[in-house]
C-alpha atoms as a PDB file:
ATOM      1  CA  UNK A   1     -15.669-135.630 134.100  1.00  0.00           C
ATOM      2  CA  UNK A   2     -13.526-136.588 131.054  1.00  0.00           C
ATOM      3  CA  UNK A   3     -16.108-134.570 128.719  1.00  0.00           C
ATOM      4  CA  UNK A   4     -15.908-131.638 131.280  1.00  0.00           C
ATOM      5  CA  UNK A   5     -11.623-131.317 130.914  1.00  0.00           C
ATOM      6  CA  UNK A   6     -11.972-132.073 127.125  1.00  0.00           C
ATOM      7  CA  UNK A   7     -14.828-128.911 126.756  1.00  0.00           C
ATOM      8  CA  UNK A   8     -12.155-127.106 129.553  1.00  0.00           C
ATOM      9  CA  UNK A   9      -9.337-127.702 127.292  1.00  0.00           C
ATOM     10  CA  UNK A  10     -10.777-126.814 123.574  1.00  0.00           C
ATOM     11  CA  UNK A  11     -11.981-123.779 125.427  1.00  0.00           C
ATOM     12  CA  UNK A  12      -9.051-122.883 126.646  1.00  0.00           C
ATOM     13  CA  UNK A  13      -7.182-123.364 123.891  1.00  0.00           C
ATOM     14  CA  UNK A  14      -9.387-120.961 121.510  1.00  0.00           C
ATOM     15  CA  UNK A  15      -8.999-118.167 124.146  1.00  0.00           C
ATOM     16  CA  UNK A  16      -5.318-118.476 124.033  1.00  0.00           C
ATOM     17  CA  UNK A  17      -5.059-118.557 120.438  1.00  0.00           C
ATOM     18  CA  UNK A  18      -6.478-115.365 120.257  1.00  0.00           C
ATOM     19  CA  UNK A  19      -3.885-113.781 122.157  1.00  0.00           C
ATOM     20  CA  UNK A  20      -0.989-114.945 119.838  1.00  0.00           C
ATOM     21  CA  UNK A  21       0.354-111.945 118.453  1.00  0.00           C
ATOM     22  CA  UNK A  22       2.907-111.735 115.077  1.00  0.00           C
ATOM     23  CA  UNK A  23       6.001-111.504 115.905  1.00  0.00           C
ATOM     24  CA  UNK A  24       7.737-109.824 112.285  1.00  0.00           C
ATOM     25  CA  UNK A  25       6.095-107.768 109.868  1.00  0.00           C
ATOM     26  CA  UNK A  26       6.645-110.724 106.849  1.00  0.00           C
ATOM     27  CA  UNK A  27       4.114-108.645 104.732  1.00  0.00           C
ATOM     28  CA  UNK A  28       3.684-111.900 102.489  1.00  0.00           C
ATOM     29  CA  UNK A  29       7.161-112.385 101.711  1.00  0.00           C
ATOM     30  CA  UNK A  30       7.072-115.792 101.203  1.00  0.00           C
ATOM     31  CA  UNK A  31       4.799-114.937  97.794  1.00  0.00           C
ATOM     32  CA  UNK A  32       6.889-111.898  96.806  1.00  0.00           C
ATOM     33  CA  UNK A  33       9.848-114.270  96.904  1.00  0.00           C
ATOM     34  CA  UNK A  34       8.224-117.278  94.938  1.00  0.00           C
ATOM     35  CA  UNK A  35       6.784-114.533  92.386  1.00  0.00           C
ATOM     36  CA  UNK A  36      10.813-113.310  91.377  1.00  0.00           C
ATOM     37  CA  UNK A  37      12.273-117.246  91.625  1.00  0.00           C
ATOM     38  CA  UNK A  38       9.500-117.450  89.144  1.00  0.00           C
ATOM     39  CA  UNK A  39       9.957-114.659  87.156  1.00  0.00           C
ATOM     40  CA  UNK A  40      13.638-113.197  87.862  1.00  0.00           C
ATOM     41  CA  UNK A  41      12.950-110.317  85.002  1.00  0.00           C
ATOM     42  CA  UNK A  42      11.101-108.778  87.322  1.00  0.00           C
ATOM     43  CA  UNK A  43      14.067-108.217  90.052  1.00  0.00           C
ATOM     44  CA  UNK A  44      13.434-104.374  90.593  1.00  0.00           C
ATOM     45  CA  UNK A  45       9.922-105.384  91.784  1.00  0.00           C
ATOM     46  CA  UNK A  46      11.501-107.960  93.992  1.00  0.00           C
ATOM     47  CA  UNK A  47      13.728-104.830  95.406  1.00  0.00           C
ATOM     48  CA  UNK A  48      11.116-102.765  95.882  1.00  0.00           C
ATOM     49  CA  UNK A  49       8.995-105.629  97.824  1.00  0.00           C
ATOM     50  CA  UNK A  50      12.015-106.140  99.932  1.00  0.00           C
ATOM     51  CA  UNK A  51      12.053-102.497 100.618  1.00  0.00           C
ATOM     52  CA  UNK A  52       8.382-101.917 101.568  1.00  0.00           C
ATOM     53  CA  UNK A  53       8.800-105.229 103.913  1.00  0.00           C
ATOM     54  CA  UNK A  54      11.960-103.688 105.710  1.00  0.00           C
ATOM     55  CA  UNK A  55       9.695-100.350 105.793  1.00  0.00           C
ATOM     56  CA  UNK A  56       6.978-101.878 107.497  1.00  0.00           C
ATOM     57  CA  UNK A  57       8.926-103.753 109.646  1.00  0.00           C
ATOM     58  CA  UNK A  58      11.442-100.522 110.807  1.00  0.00           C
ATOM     59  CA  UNK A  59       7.963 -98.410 111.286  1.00  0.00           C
ATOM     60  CA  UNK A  60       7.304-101.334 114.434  1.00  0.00           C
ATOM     61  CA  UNK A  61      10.425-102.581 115.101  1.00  0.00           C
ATOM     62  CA  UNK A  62       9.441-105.964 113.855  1.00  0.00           C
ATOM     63  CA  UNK A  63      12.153-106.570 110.764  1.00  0.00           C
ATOM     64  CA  UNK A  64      11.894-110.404 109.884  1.00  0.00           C
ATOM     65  CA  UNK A  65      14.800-112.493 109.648  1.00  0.00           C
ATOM     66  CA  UNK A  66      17.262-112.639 107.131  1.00  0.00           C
ATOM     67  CA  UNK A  67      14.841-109.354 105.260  1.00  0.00           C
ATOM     68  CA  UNK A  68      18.166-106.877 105.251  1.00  0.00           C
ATOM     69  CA  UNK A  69      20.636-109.742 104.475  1.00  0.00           C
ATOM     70  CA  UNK A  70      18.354-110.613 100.900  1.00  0.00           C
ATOM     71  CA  UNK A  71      17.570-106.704 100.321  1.00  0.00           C
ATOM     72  CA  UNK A  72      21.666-106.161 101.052  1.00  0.00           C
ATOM     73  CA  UNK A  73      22.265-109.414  98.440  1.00  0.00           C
ATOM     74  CA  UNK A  74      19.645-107.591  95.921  1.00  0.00           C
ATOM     75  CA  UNK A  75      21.618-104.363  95.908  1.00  0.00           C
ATOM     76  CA  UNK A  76      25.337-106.465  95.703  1.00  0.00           C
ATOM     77  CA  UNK A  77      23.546-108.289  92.507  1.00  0.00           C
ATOM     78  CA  UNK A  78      23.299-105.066  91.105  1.00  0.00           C
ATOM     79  CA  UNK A  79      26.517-103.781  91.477  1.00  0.00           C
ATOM     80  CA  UNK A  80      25.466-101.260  94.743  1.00  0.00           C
ATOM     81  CA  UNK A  81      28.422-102.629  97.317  1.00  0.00           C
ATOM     82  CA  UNK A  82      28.602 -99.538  99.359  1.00  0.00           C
ATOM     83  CA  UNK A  83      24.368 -99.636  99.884  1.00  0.00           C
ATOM     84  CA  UNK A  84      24.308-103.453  99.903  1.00  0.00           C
ATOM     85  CA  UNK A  85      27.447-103.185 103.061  1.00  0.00           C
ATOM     86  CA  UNK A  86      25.374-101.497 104.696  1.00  0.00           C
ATOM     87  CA  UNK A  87      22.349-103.878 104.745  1.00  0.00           C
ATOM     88  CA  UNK A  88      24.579-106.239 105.881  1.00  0.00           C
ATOM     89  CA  UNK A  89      25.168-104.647 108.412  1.00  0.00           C
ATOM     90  CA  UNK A  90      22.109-103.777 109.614  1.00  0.00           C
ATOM     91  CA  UNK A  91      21.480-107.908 109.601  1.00  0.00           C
ATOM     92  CA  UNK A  92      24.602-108.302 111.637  1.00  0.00           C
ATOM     93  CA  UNK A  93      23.639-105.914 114.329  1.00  0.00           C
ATOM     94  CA  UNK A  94      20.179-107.073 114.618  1.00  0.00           C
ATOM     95  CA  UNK A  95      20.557-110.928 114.271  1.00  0.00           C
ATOM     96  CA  UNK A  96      24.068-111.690 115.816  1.00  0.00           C
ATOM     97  CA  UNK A  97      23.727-115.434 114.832  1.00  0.00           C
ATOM     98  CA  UNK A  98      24.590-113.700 111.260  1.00  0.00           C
ATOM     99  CA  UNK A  99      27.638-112.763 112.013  1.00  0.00           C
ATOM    100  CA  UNK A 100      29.851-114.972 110.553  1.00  0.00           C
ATOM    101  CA  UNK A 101      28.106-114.822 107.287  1.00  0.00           C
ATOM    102  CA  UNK A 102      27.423-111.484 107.100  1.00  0.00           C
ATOM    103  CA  UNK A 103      31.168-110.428 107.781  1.00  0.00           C
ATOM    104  CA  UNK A 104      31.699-112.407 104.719  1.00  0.00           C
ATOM    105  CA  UNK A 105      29.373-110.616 102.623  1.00  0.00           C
ATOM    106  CA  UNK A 106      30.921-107.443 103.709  1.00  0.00           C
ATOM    107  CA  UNK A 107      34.009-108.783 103.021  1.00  0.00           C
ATOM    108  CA  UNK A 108      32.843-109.883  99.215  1.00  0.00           C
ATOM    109  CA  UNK A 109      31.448-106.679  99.018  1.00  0.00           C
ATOM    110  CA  UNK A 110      34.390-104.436 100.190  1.00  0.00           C
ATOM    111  CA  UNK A 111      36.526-105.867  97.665  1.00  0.00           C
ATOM    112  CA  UNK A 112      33.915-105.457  94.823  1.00  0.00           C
ATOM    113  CA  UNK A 113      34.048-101.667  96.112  1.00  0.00           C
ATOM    114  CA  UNK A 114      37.589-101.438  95.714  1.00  0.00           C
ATOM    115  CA  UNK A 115      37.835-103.248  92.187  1.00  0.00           C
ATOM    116  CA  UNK A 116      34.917-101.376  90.967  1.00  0.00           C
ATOM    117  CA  UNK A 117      36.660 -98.089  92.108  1.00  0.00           C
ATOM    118  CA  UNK A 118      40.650 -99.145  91.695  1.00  0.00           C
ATOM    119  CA  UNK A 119      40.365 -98.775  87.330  1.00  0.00           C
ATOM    120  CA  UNK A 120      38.638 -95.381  87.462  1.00  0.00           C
ATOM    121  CA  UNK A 121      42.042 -94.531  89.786  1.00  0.00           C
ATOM    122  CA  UNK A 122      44.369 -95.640  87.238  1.00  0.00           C
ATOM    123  CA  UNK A 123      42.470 -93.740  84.907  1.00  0.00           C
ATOM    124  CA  UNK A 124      42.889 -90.355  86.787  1.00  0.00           C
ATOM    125  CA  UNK A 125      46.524 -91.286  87.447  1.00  0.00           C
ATOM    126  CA  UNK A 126      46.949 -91.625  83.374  1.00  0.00           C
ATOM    127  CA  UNK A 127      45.117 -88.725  81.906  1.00  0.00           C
ATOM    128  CA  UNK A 128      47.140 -86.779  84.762  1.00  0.00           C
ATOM    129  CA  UNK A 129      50.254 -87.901  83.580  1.00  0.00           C
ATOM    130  CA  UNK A 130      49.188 -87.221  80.172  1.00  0.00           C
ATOM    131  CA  UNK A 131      48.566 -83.562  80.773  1.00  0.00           C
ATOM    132  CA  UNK A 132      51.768 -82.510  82.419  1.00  0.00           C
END
């Protein structure tokens, strides 16, 4: 009888597995992401892996985790506030518990925006001066 629920259960429990279905599109992140901690040269690789991911993961609804937050930091490492804002975003609307760091980002981010743009202003404002 004991054999009989053991042979039931390991039965069982193969059948099931087979139903498990993924829940996020990962697409192997976890290597993509050890590959640029290991080589960090190769960042626009790393941006274009994040991209794919968030592409695969859009086409099925199924964007991991935490995938637009790290594409959004990518962009803000390069200097692309408005594009990486946006990620951030996108993060914040689809994993509320991100909130709170997220509206930071933004907030980092809008005031990169603003400094990046504010000396190009000043420049207009001189070189009109100067022509009057």
């Amino acid at each position: 009888m004991i054999k009989m629920k053991i042979y039931l259960s390991i039965i069982l429990l193969i059948a099931l597995s087979g139903c498990v279905q993924h829940q996020y599109s990962w697409s192997n992140y976890d290597q993509k992401l050890y590959n640029h901690y290991k080589n960090p040269a190769e960042h626009e690789k790393f941006i274009l892996d994040l991209k794919e991911i968030i592409a695969r993961g859009e086409s099925d609804g199924k964007v991991p985790p935490g995938i637009y937050a790290e594409y959004g930091y990518a962009l803000y490492e390069q200097g692309e506030f408005p594009e990486a804002i946006d990620y951030f975003k996108k993060e914040q609307e689809r994993w509320p518990e991100s909130s709170v760091l997220m509206a930071k980002m933004i907030d980092n981010a809008g005031k990169n925006t603003s400094m990046k743009q504010a000396p190009s202003d000043e420049i207009k404002t001189a070189n009109a001066e100067e022509s009057q």
